[in-house]
C-alpha atoms as a PDB file:
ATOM      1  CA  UNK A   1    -143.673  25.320  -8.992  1.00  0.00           C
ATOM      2  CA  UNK A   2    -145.001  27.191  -5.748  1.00  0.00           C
ATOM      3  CA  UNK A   3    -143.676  25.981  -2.495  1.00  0.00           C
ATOM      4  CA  UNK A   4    -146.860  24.388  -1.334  1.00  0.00           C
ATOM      5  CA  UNK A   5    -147.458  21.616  -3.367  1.00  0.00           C
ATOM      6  CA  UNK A   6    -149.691  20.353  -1.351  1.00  0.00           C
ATOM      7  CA  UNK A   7    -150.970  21.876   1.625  1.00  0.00           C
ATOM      8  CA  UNK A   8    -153.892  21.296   3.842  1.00  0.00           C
ATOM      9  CA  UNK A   9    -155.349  24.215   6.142  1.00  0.00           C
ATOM     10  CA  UNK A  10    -157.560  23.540   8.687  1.00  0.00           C
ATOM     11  CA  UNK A  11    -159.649  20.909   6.733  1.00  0.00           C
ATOM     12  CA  UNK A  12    -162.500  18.902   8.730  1.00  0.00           C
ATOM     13  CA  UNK A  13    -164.588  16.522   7.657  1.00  0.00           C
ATOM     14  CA  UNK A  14    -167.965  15.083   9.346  1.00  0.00           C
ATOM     15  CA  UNK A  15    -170.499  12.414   9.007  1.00  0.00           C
ATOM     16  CA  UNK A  16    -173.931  13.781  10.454  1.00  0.00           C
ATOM     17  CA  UNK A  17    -172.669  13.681  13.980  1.00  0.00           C
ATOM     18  CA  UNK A  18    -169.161  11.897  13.626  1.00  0.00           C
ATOM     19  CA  UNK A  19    -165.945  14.089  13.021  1.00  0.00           C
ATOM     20  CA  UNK A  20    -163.868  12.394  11.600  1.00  0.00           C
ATOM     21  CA  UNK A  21    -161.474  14.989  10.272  1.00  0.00           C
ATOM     22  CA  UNK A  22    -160.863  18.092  12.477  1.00  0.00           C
ATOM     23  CA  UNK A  23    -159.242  21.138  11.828  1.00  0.00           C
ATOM     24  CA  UNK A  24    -156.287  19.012  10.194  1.00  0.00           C
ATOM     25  CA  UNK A  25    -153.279  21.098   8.759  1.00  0.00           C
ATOM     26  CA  UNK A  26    -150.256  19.591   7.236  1.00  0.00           C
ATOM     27  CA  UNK A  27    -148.165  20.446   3.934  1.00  0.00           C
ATOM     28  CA  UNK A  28    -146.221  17.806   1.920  1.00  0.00           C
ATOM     29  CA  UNK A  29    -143.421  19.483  -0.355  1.00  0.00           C
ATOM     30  CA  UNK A  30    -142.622  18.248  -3.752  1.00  0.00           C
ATOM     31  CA  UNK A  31    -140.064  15.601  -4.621  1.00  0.00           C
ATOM     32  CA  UNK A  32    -140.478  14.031  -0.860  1.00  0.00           C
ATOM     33  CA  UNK A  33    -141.935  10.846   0.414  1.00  0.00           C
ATOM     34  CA  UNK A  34    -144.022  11.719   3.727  1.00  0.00           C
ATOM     35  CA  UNK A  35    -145.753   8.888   5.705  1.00  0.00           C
ATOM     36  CA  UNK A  36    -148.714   9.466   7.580  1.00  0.00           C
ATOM     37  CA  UNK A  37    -149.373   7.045  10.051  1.00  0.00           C
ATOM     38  CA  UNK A  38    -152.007   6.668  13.206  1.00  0.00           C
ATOM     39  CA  UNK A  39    -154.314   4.516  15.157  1.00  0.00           C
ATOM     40  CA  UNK A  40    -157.109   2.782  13.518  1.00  0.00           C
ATOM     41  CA  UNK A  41    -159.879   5.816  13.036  1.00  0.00           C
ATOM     42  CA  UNK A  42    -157.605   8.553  13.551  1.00  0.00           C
ATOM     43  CA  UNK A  43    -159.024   9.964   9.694  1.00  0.00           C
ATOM     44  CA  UNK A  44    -155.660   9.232   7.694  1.00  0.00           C
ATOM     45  CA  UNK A  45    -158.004   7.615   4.762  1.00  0.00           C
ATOM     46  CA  UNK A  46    -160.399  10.214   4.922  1.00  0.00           C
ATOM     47  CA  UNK A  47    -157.764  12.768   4.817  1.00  0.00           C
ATOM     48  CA  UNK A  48    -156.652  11.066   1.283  1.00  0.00           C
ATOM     49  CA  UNK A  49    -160.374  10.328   0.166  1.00  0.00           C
ATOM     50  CA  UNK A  50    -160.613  14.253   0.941  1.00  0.00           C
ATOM     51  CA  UNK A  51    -157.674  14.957  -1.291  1.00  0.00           C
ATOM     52  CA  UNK A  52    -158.313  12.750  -4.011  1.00  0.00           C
ATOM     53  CA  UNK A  53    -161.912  14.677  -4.336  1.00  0.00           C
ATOM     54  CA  UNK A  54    -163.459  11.634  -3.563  1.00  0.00           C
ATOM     55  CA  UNK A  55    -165.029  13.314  -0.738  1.00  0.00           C
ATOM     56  CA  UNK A  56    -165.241  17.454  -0.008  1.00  0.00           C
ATOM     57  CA  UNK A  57    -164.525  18.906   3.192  1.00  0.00           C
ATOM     58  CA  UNK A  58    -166.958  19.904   5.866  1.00  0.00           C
ATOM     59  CA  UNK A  59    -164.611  23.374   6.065  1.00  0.00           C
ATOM     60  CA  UNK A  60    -160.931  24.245   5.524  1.00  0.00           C
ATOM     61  CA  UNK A  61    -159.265  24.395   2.376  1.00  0.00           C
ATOM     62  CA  UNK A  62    -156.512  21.907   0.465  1.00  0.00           C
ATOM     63  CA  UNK A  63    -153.956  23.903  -2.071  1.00  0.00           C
ATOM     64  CA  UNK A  64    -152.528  21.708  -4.543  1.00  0.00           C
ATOM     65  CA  UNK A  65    -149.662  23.375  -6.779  1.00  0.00           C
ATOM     66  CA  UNK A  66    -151.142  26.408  -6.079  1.00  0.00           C
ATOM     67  CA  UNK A  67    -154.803  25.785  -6.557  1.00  0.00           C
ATOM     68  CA  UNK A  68    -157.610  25.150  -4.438  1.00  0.00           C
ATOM     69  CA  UNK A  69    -158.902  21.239  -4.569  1.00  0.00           C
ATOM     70  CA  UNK A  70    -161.476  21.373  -1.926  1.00  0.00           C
ATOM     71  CA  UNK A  71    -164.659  20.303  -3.067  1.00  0.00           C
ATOM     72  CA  UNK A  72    -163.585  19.396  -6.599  1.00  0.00           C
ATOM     73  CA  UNK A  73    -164.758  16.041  -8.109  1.00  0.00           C
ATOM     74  CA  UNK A  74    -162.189  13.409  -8.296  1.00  0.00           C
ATOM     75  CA  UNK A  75    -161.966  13.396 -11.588  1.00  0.00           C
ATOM     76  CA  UNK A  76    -161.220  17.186 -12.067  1.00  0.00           C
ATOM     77  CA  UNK A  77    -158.446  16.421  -9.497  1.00  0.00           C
ATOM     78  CA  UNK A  78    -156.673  13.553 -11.001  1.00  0.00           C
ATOM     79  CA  UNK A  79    -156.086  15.639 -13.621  1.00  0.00           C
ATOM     80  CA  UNK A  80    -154.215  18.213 -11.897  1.00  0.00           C
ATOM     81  CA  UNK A  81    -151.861  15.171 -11.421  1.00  0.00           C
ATOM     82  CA  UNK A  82    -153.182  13.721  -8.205  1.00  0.00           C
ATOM     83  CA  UNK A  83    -153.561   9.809  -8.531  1.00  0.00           C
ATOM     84  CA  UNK A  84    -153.831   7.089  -5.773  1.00  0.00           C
ATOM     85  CA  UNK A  85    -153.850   3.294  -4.993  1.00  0.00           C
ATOM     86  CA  UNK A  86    -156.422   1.537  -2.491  1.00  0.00           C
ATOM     87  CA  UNK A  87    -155.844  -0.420   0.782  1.00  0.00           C
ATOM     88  CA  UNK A  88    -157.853  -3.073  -1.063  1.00  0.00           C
ATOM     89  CA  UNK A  89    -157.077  -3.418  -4.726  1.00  0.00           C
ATOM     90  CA  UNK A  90    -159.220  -2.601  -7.453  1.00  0.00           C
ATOM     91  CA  UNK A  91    -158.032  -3.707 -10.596  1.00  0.00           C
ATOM     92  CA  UNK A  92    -160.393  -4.527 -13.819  1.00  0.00           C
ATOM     93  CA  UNK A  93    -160.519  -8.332 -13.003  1.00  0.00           C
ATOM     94  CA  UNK A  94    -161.706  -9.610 -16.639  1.00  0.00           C
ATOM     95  CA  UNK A  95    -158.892  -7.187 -18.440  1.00  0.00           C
ATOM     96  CA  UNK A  96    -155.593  -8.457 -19.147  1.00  0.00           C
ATOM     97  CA  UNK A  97    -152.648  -6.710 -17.357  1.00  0.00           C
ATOM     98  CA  UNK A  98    -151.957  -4.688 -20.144  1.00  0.00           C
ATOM     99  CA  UNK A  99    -155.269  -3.702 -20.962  1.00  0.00           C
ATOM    100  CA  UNK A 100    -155.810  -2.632 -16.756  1.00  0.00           C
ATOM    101  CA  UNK A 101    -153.467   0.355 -17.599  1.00  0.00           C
ATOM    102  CA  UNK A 102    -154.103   1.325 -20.948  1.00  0.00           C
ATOM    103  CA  UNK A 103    -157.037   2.311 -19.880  1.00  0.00           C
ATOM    104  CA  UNK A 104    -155.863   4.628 -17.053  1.00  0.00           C
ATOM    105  CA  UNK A 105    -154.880   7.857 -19.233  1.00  0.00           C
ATOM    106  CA  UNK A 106    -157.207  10.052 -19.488  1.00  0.00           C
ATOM    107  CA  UNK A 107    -158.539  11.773 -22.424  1.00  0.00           C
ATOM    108  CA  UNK A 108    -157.058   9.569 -25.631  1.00  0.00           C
ATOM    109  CA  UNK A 109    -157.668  10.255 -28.934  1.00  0.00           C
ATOM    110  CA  UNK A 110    -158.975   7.076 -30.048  1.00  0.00           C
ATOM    111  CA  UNK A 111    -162.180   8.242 -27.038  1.00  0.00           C
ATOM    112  CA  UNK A 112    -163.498  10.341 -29.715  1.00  0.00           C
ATOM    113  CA  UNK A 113    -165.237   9.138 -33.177  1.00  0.00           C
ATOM    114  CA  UNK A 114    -164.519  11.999 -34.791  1.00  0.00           C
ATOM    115  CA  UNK A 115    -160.736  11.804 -34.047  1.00  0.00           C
ATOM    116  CA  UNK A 116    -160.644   8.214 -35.076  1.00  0.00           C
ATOM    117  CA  UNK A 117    -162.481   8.947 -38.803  1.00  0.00           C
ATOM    118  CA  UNK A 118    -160.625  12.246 -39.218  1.00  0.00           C
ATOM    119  CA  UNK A 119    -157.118  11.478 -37.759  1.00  0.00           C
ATOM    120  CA  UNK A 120    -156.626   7.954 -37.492  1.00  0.00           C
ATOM    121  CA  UNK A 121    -152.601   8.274 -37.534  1.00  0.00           C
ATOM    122  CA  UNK A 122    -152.801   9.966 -34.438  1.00  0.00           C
ATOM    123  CA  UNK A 123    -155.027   7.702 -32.730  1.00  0.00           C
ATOM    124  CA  UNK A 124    -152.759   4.751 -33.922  1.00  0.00           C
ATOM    125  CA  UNK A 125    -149.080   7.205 -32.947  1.00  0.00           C
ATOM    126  CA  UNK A 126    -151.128   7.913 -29.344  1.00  0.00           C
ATOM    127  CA  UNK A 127    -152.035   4.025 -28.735  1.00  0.00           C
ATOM    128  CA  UNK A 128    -148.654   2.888 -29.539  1.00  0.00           C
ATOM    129  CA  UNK A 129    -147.379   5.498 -27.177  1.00  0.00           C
ATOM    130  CA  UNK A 130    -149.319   4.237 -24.437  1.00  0.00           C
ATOM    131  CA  UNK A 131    -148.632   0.972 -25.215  1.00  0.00           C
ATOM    132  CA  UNK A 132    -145.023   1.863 -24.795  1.00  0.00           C
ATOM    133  CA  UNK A 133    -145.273   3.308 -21.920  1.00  0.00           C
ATOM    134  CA  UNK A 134    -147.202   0.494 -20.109  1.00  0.00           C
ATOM    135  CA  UNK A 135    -144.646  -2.035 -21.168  1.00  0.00           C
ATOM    136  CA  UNK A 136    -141.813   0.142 -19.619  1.00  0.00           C
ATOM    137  CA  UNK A 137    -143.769   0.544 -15.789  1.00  0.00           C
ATOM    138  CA  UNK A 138    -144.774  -3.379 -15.823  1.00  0.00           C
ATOM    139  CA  UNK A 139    -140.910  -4.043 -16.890  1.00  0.00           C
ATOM    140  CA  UNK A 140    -139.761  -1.961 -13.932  1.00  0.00           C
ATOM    141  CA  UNK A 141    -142.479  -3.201 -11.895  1.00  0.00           C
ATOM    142  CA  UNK A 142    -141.848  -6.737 -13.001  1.00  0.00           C
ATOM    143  CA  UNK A 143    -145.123  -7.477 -14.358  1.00  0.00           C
ATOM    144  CA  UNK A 144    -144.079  -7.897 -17.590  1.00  0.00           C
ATOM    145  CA  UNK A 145    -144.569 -11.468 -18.197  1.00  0.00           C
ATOM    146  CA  UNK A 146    -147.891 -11.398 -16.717  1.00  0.00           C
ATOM    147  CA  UNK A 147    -149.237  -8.828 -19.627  1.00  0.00           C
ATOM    148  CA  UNK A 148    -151.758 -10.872 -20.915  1.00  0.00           C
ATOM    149  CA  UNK A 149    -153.083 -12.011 -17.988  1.00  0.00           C
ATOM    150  CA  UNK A 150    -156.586 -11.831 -16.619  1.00  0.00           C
ATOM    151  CA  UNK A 151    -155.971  -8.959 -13.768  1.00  0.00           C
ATOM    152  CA  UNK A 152    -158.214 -11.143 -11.192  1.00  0.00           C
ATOM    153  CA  UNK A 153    -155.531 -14.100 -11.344  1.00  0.00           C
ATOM    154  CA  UNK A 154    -152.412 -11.892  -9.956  1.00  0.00           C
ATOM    155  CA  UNK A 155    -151.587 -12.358  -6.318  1.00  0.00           C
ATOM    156  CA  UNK A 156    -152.321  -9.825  -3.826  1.00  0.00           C
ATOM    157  CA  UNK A 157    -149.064  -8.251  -3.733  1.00  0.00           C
ATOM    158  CA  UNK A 158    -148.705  -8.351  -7.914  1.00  0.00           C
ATOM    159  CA  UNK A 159    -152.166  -6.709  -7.619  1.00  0.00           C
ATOM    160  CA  UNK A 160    -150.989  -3.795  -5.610  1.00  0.00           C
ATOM    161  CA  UNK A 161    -148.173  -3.197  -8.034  1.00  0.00           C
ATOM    162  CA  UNK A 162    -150.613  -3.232 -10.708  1.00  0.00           C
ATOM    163  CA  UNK A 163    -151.801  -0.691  -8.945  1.00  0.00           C
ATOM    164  CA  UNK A 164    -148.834   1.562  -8.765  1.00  0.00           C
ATOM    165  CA  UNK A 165    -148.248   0.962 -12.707  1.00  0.00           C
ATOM    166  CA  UNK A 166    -151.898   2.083 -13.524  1.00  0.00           C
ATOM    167  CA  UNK A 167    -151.422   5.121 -11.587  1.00  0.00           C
ATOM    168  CA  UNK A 168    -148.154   5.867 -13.024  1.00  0.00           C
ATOM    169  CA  UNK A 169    -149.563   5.726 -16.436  1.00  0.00           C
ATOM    170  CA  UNK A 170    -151.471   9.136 -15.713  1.00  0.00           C
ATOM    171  CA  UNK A 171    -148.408  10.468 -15.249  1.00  0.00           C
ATOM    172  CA  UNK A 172    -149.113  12.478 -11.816  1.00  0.00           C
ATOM    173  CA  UNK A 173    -147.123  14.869  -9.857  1.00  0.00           C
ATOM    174  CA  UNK A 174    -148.292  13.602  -6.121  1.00  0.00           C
ATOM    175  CA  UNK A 175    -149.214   9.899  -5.667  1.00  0.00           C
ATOM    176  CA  UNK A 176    -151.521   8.858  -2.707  1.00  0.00           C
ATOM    177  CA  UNK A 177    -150.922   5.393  -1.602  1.00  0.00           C
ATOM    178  CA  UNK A 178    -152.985   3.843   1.229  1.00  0.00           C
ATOM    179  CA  UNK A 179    -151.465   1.008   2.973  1.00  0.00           C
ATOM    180  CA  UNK A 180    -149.445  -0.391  -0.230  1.00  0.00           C
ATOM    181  CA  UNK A 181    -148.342  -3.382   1.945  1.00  0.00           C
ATOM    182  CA  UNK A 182    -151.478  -4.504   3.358  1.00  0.00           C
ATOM    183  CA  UNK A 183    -151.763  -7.717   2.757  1.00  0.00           C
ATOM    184  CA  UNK A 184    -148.841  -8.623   0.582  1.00  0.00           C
ATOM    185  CA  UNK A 185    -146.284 -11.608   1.240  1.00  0.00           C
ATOM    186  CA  UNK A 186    -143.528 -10.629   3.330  1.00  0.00           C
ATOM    187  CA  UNK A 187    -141.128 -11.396   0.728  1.00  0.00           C
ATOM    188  CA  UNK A 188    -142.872  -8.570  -1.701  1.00  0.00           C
ATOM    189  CA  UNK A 189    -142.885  -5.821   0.679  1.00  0.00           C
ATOM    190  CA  UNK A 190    -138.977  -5.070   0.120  1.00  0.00           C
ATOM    191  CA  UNK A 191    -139.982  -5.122  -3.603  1.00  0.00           C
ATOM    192  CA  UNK A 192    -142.569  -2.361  -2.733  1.00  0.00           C
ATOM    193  CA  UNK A 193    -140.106  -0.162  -0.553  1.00  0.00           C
ATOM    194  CA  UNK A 194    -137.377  -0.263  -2.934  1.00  0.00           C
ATOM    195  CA  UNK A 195    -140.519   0.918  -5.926  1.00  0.00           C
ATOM    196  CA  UNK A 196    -141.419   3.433  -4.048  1.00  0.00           C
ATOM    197  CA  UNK A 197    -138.038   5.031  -3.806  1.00  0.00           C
ATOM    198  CA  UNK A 198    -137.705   4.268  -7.565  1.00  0.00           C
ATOM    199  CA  UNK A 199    -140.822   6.606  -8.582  1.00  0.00           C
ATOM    200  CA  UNK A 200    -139.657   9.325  -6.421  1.00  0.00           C
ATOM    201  CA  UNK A 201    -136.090   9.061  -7.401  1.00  0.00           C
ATOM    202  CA  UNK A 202    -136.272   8.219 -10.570  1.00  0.00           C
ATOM    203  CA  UNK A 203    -139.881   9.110 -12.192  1.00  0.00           C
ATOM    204  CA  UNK A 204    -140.061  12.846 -10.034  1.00  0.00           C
ATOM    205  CA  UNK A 205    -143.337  11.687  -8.189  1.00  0.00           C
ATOM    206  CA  UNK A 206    -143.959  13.216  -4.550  1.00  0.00           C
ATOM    207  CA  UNK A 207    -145.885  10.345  -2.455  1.00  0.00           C
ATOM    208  CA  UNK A 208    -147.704  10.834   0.523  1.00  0.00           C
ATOM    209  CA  UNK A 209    -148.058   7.011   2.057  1.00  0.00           C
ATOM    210  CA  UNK A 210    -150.703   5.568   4.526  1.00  0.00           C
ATOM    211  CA  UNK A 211    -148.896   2.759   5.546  1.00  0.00           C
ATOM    212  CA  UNK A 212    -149.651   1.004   9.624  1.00  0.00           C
ATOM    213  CA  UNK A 213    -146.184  -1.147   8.817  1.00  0.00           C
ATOM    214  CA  UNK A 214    -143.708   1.252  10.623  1.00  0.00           C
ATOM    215  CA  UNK A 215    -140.723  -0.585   9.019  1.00  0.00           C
ATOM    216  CA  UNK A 216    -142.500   0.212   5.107  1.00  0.00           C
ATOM    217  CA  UNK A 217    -142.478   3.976   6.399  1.00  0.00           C
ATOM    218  CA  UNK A 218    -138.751   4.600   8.053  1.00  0.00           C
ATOM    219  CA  UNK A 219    -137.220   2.895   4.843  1.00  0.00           C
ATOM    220  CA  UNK A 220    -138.733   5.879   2.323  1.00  0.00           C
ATOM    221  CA  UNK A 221    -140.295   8.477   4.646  1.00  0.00           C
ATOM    222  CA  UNK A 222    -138.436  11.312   5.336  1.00  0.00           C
ATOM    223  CA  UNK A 223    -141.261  13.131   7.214  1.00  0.00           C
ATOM    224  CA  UNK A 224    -143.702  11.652   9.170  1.00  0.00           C
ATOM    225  CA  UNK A 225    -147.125  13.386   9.948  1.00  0.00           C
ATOM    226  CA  UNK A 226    -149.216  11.465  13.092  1.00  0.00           C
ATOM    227  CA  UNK A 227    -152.986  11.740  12.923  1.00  0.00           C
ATOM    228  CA  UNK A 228    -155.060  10.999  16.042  1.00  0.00           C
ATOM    229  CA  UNK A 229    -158.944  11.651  16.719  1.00  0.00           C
ATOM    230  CA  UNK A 230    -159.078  13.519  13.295  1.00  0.00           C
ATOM    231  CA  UNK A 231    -156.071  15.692  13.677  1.00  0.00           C
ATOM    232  CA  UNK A 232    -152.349  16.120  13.646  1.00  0.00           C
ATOM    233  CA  UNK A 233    -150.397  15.321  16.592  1.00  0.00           C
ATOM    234  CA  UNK A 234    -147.619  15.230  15.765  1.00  0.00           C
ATOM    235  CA  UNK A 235    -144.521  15.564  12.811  1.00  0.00           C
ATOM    236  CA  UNK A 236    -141.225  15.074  12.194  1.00  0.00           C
ATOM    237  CA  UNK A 237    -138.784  11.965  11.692  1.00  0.00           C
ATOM    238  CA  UNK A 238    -139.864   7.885  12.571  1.00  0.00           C
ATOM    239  CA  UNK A 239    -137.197   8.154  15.080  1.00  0.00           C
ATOM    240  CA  UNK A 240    -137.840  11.614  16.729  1.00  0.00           C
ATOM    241  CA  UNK A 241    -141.396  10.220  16.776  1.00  0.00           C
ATOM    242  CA  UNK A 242    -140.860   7.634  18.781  1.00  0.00           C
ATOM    243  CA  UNK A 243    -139.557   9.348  21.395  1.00  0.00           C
ATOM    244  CA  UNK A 244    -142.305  11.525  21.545  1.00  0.00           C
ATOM    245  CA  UNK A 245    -144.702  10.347  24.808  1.00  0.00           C
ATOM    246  CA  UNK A 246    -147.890  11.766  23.286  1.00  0.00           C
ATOM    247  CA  UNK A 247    -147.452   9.493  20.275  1.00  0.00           C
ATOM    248  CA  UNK A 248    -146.535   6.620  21.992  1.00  0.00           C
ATOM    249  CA  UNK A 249    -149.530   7.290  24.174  1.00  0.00           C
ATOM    250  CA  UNK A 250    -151.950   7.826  21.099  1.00  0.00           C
ATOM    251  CA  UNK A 251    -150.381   5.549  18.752  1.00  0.00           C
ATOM    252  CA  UNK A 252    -149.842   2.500  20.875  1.00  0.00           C
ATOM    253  CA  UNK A 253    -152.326   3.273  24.059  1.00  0.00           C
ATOM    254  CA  UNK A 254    -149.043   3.606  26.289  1.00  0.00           C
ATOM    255  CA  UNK A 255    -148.680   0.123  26.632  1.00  0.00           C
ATOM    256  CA  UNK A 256    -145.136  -0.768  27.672  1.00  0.00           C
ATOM    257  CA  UNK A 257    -144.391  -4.019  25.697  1.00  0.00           C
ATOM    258  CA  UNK A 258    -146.228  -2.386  22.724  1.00  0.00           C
ATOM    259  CA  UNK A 259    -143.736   0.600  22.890  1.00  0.00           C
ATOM    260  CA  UNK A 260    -140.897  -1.447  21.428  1.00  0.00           C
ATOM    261  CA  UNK A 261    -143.462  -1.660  17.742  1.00  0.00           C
ATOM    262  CA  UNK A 262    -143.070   1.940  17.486  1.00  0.00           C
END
């Protein structure tokens, strides 16, 4: 596996007149868990939209295992082993649990009438696989006696987990989640943490983690990239980072009793 498993070079993004991603280099090595963290606007969801494929850079390039991304449709990149979660869930609301992430690997067998008529036993030995596999993640994930369950009637924070186990099921090497905590009871988000360790730990997935709850990223993160007006500020550990004046300034507009957040 080449050293840069995912690196970006000088990648900027605009809107007609807005840039909202300029000249933004940063690299994110396999088996780690990197946070990337910033002020409202500073282009840390574009920077994943831009990775994901779901939008193509203005200029710059993004390597991913060795291969140039940039520009390629989402699609083409999630199967390279890129997946990601939202800031706002978006499960299959009328699907059951189950159902929400059998659906998630993509191509199956059973897609395909002619592999249905002509090789039914592997459609059936694929589906049962799958099915397998989905029970395992929403065991882990603790989902697993809400299977059968519309998707809509979870809770916000089972909803994000449902998130993480539909990912999962496309087996990926990198895993872009944006703010997994937003929004989830308090007394989930030490659920999440501990999860997110478990997939890199245990399932080999790199994460790269938008996350504005500072505590969520000095559990996991080992790195730390800071994004402000579209570009990197600044890298390095939670704690080095906080002793850093330009982030404090950027992060938290200087203010004194705000300091003690970061």
């Amino acid at each position: 596996m080449p050293d840069e498993f995912l690196e970006l070079r000088e990648v900027s993004r605009s809107f007609g007149g807005l840039q909202a991603v300029v000249d933004c280099s940063f690299r994110v090595d396999a088996g780690t868990i990197t946070g990337l963290i910033g002020p409202n606007g500073a282009g840390k969801t574009t920077v994943t939209n831009l990775i994901a494929g779901e939008l193509a850079p203005t200029s710059g390039r993004i390597l991913f295992r060795g291969h140039a991304i940039s520009g390629r449709p989402a699609h083409e990149v999630a199967r390279r082993g890129v997946a990601r979660t939202f800031q706002l869930a978006r499960e299959l609301g009328r699907l059951t649990v189950l159902e929400n992430l059998l659906l998630a690997p993509y191509p199956q067998k059973g897609e395909r009438l002619w592999q249905a008529i002509v090789q039914p036993r592997a459609v059936r030995e694929e589906e049962e696989e799958l099915r397998s596999r989905a029970r395992a993640l929403l065991e882990r994930l603790q989902l697993a006696h809400l299977r059968n369950d519309l998707a809509e009637t979870l809770s916000g924070g089972q909803k994000k987990l449902l998130e993480i186990a539909r990912a999962m099921m496309t087996r990926p090497h990198l895993l872009l989640m944006d703010e997994p905590t937003a929004g989830v009871n308090p007394a989930l988000v030490d659920q999440l943490v501990r999860y997110i360790r478990v997939l890199r730990d245990e399932l080999g997935v790199t994460l790269l983690i938008i996350e504005h709850n500072l505590d969520v990223v000095d559990a996991p993160c080992e790195d730390v990239v800071v994004m402000a007006a579209g570009s990197v500020l600044a890298r390095g550990s939670l704690a080095d980072l906080r002793a850093d004046p330009a982030v404090v300034e950027a992060y938290l507009g200087g203010g004194g009793a705000r300091h003690a957040a970061l």
